[in-house]
C-alpha atoms as a PDB file:
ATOM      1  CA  UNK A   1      -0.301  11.586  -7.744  1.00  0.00           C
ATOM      2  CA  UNK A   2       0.183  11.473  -3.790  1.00  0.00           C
ATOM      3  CA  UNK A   3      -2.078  13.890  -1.829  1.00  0.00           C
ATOM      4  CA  UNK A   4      -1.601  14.063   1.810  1.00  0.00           C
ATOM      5  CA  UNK A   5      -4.350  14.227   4.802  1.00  0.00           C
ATOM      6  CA  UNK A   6      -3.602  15.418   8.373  1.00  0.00           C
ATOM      7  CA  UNK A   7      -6.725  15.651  11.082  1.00  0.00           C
ATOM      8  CA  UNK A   8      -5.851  15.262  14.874  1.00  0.00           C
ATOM      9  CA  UNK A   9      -2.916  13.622  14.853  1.00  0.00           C
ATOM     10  CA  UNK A  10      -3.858  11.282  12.093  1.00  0.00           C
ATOM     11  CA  UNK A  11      -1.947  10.687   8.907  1.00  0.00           C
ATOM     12  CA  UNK A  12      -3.187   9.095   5.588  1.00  0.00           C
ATOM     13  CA  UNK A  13      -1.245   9.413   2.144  1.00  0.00           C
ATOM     14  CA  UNK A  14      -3.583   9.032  -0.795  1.00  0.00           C
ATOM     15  CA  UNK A  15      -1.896   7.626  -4.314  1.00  0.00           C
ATOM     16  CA  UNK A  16      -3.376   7.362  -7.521  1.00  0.00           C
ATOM     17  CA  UNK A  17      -1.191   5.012  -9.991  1.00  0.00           C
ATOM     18  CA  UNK A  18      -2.000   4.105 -13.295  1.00  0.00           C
ATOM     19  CA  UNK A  19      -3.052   0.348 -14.999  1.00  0.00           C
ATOM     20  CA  UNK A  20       0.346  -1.253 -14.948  1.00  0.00           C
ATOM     21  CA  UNK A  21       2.450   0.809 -13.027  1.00  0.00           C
ATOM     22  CA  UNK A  22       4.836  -0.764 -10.227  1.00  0.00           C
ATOM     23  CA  UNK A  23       6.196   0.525  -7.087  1.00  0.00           C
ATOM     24  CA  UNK A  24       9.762  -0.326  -5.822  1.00  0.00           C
ATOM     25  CA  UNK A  25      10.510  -2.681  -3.308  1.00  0.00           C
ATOM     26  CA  UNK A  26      11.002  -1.451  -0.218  1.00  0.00           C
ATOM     27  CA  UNK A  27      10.775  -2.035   3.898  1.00  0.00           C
ATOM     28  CA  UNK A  28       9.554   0.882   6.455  1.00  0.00           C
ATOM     29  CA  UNK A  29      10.204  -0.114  10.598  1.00  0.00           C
ATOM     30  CA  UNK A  30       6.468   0.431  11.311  1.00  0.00           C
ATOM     31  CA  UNK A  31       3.854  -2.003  10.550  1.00  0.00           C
ATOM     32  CA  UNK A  32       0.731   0.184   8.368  1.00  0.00           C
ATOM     33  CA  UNK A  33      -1.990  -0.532   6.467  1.00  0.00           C
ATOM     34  CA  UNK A  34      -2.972   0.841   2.788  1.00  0.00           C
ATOM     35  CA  UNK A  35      -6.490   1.116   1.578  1.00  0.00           C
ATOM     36  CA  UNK A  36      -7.588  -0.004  -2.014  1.00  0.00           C
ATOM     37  CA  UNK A  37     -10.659   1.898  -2.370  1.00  0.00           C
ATOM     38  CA  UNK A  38     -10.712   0.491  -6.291  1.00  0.00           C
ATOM     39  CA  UNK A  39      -9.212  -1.305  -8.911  1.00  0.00           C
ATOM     40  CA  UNK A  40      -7.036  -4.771  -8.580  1.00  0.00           C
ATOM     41  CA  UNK A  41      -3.319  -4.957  -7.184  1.00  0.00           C
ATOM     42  CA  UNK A  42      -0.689  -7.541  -7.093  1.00  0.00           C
ATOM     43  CA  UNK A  43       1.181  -6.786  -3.384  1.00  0.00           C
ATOM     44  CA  UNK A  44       4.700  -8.871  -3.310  1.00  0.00           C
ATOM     45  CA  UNK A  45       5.032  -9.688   0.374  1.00  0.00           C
ATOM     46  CA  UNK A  46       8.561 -10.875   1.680  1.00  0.00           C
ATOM     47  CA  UNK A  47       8.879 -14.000  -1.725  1.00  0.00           C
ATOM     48  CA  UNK A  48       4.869 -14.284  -1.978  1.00  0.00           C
ATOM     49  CA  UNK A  49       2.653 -12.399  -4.023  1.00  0.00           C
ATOM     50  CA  UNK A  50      -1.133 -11.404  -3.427  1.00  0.00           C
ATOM     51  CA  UNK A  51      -3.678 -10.112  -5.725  1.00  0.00           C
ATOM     52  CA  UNK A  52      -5.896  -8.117  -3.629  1.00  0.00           C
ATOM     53  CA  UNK A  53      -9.052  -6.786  -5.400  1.00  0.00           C
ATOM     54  CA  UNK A  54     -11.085  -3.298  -3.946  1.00  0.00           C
ATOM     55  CA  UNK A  55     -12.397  -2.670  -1.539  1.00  0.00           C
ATOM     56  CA  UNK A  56      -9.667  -4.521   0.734  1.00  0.00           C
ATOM     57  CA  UNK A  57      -7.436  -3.210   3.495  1.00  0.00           C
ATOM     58  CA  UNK A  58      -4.019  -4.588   3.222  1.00  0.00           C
ATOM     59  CA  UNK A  59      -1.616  -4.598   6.399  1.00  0.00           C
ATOM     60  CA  UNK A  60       2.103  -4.827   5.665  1.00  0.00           C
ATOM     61  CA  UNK A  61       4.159  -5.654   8.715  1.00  0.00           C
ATOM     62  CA  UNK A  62       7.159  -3.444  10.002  1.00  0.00           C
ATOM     63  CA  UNK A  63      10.555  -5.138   8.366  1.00  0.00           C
ATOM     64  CA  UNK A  64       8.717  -6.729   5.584  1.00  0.00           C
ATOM     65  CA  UNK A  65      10.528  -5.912   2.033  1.00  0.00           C
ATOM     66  CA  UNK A  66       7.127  -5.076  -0.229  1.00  0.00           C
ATOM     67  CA  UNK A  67       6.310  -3.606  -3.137  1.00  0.00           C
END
């Protein structure tokens, strides 16, 4: 589920994804962060992968393939 939040300019999308689910790999040209407010995650980076664990704030640089 994706919910989005707009105050003043500001922009945060909020997603909910299941135990096991995966996301496609993909690149955006901006840099952003994503906030795990809970849970574990496996973040492929470029060829390296992180497991992050909540609560973390992950940055993913503009041009990087992720996923």
């Amino acid at each position: 589920m994706i919910t989005h939040h707009f105050s003043d300019g500001l922009y945060a999308k909020e997603a909910n994804f299941a135990a096991g689910a995966a996301i496609l790999k993909h690149t955006h040209d901006f840099s952003h962060l994503s906030i795990l407010a809970k849970g574990k995650v496996a973040v492929m980076k470029g060829e390296e992968i992180e497991v992050i664990e909540a609560p973390a704030c992950i940055e993913i640089k503009a041009v990087l393939t992720h996923g």
